[in-house]
Protein backbone atom coordinates (compact mmCIF):
# COMPACT_ATOMS: atom_id res chain seq x y z
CA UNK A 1 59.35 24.01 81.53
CA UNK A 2 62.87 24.67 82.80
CA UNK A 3 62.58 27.94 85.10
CA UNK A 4 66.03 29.19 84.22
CA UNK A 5 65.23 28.78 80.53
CA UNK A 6 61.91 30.48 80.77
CA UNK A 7 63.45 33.33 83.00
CA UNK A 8 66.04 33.66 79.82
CA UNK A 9 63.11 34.03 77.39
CA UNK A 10 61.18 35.90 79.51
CA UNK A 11 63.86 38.42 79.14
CA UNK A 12 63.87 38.92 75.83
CA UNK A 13 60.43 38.22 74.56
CA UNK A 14 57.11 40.92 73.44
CA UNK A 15 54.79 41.59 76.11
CA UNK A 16 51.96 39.81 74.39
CA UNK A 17 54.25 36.48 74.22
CA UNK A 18 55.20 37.27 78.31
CA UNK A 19 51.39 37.47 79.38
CA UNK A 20 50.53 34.83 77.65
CA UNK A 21 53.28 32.68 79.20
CA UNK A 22 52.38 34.06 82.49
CA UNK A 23 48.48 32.93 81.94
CA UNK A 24 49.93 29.51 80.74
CA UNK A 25 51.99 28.76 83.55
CA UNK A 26 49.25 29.75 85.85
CA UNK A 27 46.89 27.65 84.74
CA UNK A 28 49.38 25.03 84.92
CA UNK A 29 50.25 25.43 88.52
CA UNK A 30 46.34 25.21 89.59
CA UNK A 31 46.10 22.00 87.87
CA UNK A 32 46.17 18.76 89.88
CA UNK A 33 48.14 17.05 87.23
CA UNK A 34 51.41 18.91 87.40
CA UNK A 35 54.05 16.65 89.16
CA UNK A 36 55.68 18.37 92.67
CA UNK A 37 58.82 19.30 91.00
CA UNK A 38 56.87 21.18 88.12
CA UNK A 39 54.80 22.59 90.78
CA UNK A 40 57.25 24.10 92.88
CA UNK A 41 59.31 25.44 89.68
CA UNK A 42 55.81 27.15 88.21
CA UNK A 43 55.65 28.61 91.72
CA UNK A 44 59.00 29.94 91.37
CA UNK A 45 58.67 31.39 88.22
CA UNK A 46 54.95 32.95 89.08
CA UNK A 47 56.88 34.48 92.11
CA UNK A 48 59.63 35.90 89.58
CA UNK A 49 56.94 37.16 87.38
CA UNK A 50 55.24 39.85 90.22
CA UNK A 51 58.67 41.78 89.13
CA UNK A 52 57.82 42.19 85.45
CA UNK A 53 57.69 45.64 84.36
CA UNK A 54 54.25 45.18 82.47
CA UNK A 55 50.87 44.87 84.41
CA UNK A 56 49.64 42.75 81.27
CA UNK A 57 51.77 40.66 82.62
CA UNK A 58 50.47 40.27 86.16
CA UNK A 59 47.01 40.75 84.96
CA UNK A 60 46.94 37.74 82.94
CA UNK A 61 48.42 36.06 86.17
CA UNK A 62 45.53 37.49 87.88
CA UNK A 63 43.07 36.34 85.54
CA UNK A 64 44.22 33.04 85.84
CA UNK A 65 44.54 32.89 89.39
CA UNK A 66 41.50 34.50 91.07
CA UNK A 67 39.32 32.28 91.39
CA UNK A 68 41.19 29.43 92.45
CA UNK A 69 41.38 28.30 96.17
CA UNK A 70 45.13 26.41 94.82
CA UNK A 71 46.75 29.71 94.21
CA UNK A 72 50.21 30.56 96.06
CA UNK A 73 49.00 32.72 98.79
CA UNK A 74 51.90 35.27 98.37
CA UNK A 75 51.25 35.69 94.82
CA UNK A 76 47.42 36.47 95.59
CA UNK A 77 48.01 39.11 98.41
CA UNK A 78 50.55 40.56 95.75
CA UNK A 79 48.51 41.12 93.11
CA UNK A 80 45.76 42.26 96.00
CA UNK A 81 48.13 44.88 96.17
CA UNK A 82 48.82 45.71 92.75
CA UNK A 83 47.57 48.63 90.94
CA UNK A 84 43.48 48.98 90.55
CA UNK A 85 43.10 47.26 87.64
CA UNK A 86 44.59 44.22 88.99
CA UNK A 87 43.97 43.99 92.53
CA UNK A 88 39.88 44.08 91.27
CA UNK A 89 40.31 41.14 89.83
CA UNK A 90 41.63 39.21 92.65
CA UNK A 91 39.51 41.23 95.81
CA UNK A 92 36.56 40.55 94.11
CA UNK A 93 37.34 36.57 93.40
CA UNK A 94 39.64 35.24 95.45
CA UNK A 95 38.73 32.79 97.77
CA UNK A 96 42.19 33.00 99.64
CA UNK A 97 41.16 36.23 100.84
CA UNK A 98 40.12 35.83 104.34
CA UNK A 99 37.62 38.21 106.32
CA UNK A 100 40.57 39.84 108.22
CA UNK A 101 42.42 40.34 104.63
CA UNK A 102 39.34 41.92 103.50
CA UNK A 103 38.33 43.97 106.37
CA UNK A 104 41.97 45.52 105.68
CA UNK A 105 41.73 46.34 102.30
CA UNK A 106 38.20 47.76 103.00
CA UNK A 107 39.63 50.29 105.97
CA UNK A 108 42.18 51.03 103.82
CA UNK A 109 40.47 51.12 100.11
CA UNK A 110 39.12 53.53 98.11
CA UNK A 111 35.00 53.41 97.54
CA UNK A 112 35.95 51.38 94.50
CA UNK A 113 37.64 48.64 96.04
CA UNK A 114 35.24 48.60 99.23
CA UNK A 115 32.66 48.19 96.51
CA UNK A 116 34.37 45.02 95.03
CA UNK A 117 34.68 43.55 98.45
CA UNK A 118 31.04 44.26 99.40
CA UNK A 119 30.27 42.79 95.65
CA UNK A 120 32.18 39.17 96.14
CA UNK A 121 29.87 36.39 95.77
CA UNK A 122 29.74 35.52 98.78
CA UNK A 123 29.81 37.99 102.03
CA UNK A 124 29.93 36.93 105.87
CA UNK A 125 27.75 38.40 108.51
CA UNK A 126 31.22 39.72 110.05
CA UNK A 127 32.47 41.61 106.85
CA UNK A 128 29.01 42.56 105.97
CA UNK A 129 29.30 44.71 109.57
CA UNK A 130 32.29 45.47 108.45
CA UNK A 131 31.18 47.55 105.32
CA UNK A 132 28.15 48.68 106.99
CA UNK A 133 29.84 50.59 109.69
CA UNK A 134 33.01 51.72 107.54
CA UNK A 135 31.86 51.58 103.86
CA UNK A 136 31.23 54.19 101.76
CA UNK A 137 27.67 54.37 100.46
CA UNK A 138 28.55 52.99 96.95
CA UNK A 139 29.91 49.69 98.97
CA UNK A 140 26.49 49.62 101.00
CA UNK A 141 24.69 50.15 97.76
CA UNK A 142 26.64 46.66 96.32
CA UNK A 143 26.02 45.16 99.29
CA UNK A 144 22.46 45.26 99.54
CA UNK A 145 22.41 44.66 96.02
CA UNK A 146 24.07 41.32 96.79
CA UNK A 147 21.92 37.94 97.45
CA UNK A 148 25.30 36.38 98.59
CA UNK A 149 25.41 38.43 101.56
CA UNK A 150 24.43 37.67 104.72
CA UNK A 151 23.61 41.01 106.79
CA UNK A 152 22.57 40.90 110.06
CA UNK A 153 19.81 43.45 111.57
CA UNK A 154 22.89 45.66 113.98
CA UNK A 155 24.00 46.09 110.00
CA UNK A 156 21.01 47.40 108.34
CA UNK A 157 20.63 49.80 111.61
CA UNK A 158 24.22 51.09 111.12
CA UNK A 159 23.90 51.64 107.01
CA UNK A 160 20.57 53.51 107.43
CA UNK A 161 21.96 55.59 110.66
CA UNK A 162 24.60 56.35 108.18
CA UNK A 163 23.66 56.51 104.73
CA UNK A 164 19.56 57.08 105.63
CA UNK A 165 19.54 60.62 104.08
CA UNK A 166 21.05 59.65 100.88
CA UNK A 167 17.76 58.52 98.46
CA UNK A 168 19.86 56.02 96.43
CA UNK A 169 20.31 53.64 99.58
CA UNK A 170 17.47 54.63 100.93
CA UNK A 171 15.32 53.17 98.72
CA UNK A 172 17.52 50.29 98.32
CA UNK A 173 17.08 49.64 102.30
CA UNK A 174 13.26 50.24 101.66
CA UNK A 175 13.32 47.47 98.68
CA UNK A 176 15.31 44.75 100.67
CA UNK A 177 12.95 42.34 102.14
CA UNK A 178 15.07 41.83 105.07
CA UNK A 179 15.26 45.25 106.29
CA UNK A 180 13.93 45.29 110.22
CA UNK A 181 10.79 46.99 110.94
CA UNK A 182 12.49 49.48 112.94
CA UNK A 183 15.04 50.52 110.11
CA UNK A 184 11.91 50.95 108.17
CA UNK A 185 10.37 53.20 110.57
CA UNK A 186 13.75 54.88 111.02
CA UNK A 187 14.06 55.58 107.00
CA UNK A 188 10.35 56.91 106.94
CA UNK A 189 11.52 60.09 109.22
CA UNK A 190 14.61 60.39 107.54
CA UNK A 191 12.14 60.96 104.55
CA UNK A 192 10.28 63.26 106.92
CA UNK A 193 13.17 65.51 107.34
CA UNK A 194 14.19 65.55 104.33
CA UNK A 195 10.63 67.39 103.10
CA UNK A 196 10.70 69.48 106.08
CA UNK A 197 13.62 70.94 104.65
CA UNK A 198 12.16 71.19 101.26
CA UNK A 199 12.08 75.30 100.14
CA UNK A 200 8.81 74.26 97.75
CA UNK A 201 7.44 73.00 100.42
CA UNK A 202 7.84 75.42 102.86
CA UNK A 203 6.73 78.54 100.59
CA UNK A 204 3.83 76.76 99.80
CA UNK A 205 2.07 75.76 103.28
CA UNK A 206 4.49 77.56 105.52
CA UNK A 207 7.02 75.76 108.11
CA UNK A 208 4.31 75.32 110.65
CA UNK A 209 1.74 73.70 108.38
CA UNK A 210 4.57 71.77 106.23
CA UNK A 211 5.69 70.35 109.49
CA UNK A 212 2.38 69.22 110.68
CA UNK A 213 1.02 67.75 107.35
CA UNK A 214 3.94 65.13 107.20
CA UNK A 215 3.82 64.22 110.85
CA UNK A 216 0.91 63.45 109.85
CA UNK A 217 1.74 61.75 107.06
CA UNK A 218 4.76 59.80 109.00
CA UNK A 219 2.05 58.62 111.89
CA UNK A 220 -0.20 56.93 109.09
CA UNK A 221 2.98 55.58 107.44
CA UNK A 222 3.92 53.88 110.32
CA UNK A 223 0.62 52.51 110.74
CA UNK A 224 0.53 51.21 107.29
CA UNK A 225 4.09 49.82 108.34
CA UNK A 226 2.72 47.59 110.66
CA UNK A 227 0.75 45.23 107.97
CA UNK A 228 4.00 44.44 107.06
CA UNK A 229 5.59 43.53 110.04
CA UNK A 230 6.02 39.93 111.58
CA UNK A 231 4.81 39.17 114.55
CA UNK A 232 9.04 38.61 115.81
CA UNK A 233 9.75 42.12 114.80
CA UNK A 234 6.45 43.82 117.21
CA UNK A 235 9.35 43.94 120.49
CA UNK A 236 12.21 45.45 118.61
CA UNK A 237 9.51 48.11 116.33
CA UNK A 238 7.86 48.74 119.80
CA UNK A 239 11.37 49.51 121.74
CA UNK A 240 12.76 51.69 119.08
CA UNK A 241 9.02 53.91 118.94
CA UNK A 242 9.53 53.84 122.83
CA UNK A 243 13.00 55.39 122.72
CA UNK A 244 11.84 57.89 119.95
CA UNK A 245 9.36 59.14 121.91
CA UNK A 246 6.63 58.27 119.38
CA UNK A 247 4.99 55.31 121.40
CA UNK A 248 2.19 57.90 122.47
CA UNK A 249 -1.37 57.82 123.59
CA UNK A 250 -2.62 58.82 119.75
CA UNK A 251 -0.86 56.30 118.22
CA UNK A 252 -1.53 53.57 119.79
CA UNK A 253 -5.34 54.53 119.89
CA UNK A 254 -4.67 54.84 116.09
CA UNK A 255 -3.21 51.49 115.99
CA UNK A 256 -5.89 49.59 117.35
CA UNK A 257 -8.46 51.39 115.49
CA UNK A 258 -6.60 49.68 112.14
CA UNK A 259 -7.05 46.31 113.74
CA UNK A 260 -3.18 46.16 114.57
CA UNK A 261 -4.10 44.38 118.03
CA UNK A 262 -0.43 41.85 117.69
CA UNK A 263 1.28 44.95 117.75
CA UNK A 264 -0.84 46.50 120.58
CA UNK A 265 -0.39 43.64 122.55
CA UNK A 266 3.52 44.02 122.11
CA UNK A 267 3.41 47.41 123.32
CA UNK A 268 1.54 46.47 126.62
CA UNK A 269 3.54 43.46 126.89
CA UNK A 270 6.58 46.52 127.17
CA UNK A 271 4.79 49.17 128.71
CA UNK A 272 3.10 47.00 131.71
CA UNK A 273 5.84 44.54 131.99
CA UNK A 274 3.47 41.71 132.18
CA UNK A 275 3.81 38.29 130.48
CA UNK A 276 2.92 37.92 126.99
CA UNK A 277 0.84 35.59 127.26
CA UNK A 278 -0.80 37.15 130.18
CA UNK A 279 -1.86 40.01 127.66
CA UNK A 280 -2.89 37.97 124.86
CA UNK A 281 -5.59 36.50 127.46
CA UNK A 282 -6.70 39.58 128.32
CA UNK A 283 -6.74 41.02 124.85
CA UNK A 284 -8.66 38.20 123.39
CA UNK A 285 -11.19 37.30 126.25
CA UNK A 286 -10.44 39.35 129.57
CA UNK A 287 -13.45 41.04 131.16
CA UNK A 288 -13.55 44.66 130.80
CA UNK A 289 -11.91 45.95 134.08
CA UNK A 290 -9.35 43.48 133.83
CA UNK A 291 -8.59 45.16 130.34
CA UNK A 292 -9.00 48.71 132.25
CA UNK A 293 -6.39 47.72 134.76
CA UNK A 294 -3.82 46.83 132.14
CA UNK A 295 -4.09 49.45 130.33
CA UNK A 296 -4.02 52.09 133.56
CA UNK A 297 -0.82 50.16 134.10
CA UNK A 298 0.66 50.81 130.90
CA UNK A 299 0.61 54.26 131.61
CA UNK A 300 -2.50 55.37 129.34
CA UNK A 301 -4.85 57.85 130.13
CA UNK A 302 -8.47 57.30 131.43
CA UNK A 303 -9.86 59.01 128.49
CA UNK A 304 -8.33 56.38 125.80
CA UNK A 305 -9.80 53.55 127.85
CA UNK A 306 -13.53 53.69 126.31
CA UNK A 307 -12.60 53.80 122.99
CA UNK A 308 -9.76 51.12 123.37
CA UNK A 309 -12.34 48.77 125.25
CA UNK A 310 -14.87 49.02 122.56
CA UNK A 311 -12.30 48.64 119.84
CA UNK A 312 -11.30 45.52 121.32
CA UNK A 313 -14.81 44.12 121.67
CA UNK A 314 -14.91 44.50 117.94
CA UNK A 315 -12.01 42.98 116.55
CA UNK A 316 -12.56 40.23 119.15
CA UNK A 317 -16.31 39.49 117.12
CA UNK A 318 -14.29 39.58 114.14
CA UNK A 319 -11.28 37.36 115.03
CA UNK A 320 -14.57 34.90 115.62
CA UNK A 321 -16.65 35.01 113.11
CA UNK A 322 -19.32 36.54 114.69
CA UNK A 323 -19.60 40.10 112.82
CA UNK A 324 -17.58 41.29 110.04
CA UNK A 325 -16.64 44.79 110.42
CA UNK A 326 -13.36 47.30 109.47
CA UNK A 327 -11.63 50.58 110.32
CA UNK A 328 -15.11 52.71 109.46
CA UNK A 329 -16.97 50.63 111.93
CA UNK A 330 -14.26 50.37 114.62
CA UNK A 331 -13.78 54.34 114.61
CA UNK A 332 -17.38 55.28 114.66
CA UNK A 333 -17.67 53.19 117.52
CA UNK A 334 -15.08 54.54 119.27
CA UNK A 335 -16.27 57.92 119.27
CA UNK A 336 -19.14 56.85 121.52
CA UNK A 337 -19.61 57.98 124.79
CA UNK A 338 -16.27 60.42 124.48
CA UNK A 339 -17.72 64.02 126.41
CA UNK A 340 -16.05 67.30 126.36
CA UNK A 341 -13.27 67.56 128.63
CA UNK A 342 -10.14 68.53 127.03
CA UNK A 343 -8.48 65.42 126.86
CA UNK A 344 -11.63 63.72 125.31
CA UNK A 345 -12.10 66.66 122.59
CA UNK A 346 -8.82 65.91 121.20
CA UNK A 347 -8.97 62.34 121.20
CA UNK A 348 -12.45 62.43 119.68
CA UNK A 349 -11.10 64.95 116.93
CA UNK A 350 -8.01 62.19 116.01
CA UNK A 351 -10.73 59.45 116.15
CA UNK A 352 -12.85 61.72 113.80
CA UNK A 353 -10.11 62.15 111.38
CA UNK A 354 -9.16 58.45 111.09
CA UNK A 355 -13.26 57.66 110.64
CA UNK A 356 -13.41 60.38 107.85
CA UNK A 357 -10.08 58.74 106.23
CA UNK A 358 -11.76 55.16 106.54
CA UNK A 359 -14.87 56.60 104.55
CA UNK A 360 -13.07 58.55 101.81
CA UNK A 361 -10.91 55.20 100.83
CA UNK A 362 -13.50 52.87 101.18
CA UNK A 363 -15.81 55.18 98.93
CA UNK A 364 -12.57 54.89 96.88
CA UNK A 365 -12.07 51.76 96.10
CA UNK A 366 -16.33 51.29 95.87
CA UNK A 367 -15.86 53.79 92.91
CA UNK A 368 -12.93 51.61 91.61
CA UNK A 369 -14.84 48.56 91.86
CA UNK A 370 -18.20 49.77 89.54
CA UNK A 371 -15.39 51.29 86.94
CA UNK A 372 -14.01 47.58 86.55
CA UNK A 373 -17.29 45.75 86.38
């Protein structure tokens, strides 16, 4: 087609007639068979076309040019540009787009179009960071929500620093299998505060007992958090409980009573400085006063080291073979030999509590087990 001849009909012609001509011709210009005149007139005229005053027009140009990696670059960031309804088309496709392009548009963009970017089919690490320190929760929610995007750990931190308090991406952190251990943790007392603040809650137990029945609640969470933790993710779970403050006496003791000894190990490995596989030695075959030393150096109290010592003797026998045993048996053993000095009475009354837990959920699922047979 003749560009000066189209540009006459173009003139003159419906809407419907001009969009169509304007799909035609872009279709055209992507194919490999047009010749390089043909090409560079089709160009021309696609160029022209950005001036029509319909947007039918230069969404059927749109259409027909968004997901094609042979589109003239100046058209694309064009209709990038265009009103909503067009630019969708080609932020969401394009493959001309380049991180930088789209980084842009996202600092710039309404929620909508950051939601289109983070919804693309396929979504760097660097633009993924991108949207999860600048995007508005609806683009973090279409991110997550996309298996073409490749997030890195710094970007699940930032979007649940960020968005944490909102349930909606909340629980679509929680549901993503690659969320960190940390975030996880991190998400838990965002959950926390969010019930603290809770009026019901607060009329009906008081601030004082409201606050202490989900720290509670949080400390067993996070210990239930640990089953589904990889071993890689112990140092960076272990660092973040350590900078919270929450790395404390009664939870580790509560750890190791639950058989999470991997995790234990990564905490002394942080807390004594020692090598890992130093502690792993110790853990799984030192004598007891080498055990005593390395835990004095991590900084625990004299009290803990009894029950943590005869803990460790158990889950050793059952790493083996040699006795088969669980959280009832650990805890009841642990309470041995603790006397009544202050620092022992309260240790023996957490150990207590997590023996009495142990019994009422393996009674549980006893109960559960006679109503299936």
């Amino acid at each position: 087609m003749v560009v000066s001849h189209f540009l006459k009909w173009a003139a003159v012609a419906r809407v419907g007639e001009r969009a169509a001509a304007a799909s035609a011709l872009a279709r055209a210009y992507i194919s490999p068979n047009l010749s390089f005149e043909d090409h560079c007139a089709a160009e021309a005229a696609l160029t022209l076309l950005l001036d029509d005053p319909s947007a039918k027009v230069r969404q059927a140009m749109a259409d027909a040019l968004s997901m094609s990696s042979h589109a003239p670059v100046q058209i694309i960031a064009a209709l990038a540009a265009d009103q909503p309804e067009i630019a969708a088309m080609v932020i969401g496709r394009s493959p001309l787009l380049t991180d930088v392009d789209l980084i842009d548009r996202l600092a710039a963009g309404r929620k909508e179009t950051q939601a289109l970017i983070a919804g693309r089919s396929q979504v760097s690490m660097s633009l993924a960071a991108a949207i999860a320190e600048i995007g508005e929760p609806e683009a973090c929610l279409a991110l997550l929500a996309n298996s073409g995007a490749d997030i890195a750990s710094l970007s699940f931190h930032r979007m649940a620093e960020r968005h944490g308090h909102l349930a909606g991406v909340r629980e679509a952190l929680i549901a993503d299998a690659r969320l960190p251990a940390d975030c996880r943790h991190m998400l838990l007392l965002k959950v926390s505060e969010a019930l603290q603040g809770s009026p019901l809650l607060v009329a009906l137990m008081g601030r004082t007992g409201a606050e202490r029945v989900l720290r509670n609640a949080c400390v067993k969470a996070s210990i239930t958090l640990l089953d589904n933790t990889p071993a890689e993710e112990h140092e960076a779970l272990v660092g973040h409980l350590r900078l919270r403050g929450e790395l404390t006496t009664g939870f580790i003791v509560r750890a190791v009573a639950h058989g999470k000894v991997d995790f234990f190990g990564s905490a002394l490995v942080m807390l004594t400085g020692q090598s890992e596989r130093r502690v792993r030695a110790l853990l799984s075959s030192g004598h007891d006063g080498a055990v005593r030393a390395l835990l004095r150096r991590a900084g625990l109290p004299d009290a803990a080291h009894g029950p943590l010592l005869r803990a460790i003797r158990i889950w050793r026998d059952v790493a083996n073979g040699r006795r088969i045993a669980g959280v009832q048996e650990v805890s009841w053993a642990m309470l041995e030999g603790l006397g009544d000095q202050p620092a022992e009475k309260e240790l023996a009354g957490m150990i207590r509590a997590i023996h009495v837990d142990a019994l009422r959920d393996n009674a549980r699922r006893h109960a559960l087990a006679l109503a299936a047979a």
